[in-house]
C-alpha atoms as a PDB file:
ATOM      1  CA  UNK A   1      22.215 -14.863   5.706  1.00  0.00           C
ATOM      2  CA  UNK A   2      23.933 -12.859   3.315  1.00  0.00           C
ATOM      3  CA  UNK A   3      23.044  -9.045   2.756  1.00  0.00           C
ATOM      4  CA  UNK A   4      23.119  -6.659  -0.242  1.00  0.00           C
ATOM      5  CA  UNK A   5      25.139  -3.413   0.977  1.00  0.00           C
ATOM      6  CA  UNK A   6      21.329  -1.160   0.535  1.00  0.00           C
ATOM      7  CA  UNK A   7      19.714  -4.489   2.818  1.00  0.00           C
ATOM      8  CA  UNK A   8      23.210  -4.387   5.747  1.00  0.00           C
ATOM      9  CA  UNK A   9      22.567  -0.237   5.808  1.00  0.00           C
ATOM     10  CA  UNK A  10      19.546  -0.826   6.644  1.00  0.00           C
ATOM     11  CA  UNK A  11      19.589  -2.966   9.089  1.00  0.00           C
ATOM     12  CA  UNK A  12      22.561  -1.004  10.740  1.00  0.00           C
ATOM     13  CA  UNK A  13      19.741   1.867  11.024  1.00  0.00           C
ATOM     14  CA  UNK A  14      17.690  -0.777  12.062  1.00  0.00           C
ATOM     15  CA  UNK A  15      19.561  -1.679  14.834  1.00  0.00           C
ATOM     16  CA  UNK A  16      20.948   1.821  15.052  1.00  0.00           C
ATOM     17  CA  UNK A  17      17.277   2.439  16.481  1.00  0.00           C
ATOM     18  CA  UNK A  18      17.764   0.050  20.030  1.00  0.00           C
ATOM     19  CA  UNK A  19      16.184  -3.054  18.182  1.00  0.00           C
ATOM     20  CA  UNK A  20      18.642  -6.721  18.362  1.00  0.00           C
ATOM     21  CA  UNK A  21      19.756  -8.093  14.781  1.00  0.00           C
ATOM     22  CA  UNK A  22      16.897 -10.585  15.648  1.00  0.00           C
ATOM     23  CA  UNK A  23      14.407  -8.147  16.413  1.00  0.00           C
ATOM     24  CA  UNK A  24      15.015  -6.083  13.067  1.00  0.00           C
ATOM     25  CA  UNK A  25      15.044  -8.524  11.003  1.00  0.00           C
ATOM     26  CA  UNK A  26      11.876 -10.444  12.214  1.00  0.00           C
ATOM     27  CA  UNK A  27      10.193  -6.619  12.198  1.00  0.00           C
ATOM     28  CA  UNK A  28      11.191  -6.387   8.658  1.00  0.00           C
ATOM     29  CA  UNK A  29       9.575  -9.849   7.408  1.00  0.00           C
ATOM     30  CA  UNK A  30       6.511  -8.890   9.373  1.00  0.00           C
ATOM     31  CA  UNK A  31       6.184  -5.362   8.243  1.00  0.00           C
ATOM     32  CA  UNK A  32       6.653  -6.487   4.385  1.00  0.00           C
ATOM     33  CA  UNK A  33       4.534  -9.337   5.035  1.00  0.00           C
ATOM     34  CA  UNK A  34       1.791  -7.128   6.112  1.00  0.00           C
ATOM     35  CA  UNK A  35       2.264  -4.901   3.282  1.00  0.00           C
ATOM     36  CA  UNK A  36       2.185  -8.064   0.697  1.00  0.00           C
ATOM     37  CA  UNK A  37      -0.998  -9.225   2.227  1.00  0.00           C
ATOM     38  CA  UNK A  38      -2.375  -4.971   2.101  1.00  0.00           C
ATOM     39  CA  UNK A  39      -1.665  -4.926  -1.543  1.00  0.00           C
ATOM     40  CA  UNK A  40      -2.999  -7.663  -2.672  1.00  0.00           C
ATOM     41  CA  UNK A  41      -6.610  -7.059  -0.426  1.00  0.00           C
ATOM     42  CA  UNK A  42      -6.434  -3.496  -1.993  1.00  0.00           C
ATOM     43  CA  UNK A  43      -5.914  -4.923  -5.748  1.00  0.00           C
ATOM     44  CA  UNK A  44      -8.964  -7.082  -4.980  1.00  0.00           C
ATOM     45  CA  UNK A  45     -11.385  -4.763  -3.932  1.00  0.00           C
ATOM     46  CA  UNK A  46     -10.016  -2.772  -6.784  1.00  0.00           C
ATOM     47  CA  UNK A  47     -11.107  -5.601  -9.409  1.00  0.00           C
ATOM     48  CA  UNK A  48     -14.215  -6.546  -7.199  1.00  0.00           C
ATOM     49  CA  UNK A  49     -15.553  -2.584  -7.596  1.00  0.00           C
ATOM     50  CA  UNK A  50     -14.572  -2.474 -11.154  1.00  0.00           C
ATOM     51  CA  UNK A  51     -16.569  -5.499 -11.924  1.00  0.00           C
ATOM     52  CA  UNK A  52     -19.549  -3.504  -9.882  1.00  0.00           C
ATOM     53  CA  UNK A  53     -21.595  -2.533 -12.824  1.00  0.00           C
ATOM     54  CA  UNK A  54     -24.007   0.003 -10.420  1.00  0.00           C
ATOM     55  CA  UNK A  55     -20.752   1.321  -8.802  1.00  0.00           C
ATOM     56  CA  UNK A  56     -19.441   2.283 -11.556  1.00  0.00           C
ATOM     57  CA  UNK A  57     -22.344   3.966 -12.971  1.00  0.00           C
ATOM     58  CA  UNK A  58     -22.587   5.520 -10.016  1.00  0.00           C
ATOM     59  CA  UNK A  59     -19.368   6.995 -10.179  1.00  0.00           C
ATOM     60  CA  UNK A  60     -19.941   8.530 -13.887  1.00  0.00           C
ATOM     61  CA  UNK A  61     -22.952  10.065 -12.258  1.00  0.00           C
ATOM     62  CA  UNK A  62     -21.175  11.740  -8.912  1.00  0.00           C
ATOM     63  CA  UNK A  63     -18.291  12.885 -11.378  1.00  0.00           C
ATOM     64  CA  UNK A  64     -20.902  14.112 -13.874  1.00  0.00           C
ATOM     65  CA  UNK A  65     -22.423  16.114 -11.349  1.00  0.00           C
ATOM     66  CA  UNK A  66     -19.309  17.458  -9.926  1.00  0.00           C
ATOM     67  CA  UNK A  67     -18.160  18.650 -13.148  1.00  0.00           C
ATOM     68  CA  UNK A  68     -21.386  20.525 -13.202  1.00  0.00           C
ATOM     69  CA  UNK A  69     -21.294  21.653 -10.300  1.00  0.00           C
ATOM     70  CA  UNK A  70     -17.224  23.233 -10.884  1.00  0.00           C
ATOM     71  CA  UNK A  71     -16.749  26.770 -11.082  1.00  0.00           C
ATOM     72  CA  UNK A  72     -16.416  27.941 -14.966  1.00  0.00           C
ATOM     73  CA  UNK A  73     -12.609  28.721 -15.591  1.00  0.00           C
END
């Protein structure tokens, strides 16, 4: 495997912390991994609750009513 200089600093302060070469590395993939897989559930609840016609008009109506409820400036 061949590393970047930013990718080998890190994993110097990877293993730096106690953890093996194997150890870091296999806690990076699954760390990223995890935050692949996060994004991409976030994005789609995104999409699904813009497509959610009643949400969003729900929405206009709480921030309506906040606005009215804000303190004059």
């Amino acid at each position: 495997m061949r590393l970047d200089d930013e990718a080998a600093q890190a994993l110097r302060s990877l293993e730096a912390g106690g953890l093996s070469r194997s150890a870091a590395i296999r806690s990076a993939l699954i760390e990223a991994a995890h935050r692949r897989r996060r994004r991409s559930e976030l994005a789609a609840e995104v999409a699904a609750l813009e497509a959610d016609e009643h949400d969003r008009d729900e929405m206009l109506e709480t921030a309506a009513l906040m606005e009215s409820l804000r303190a004059p400036r």
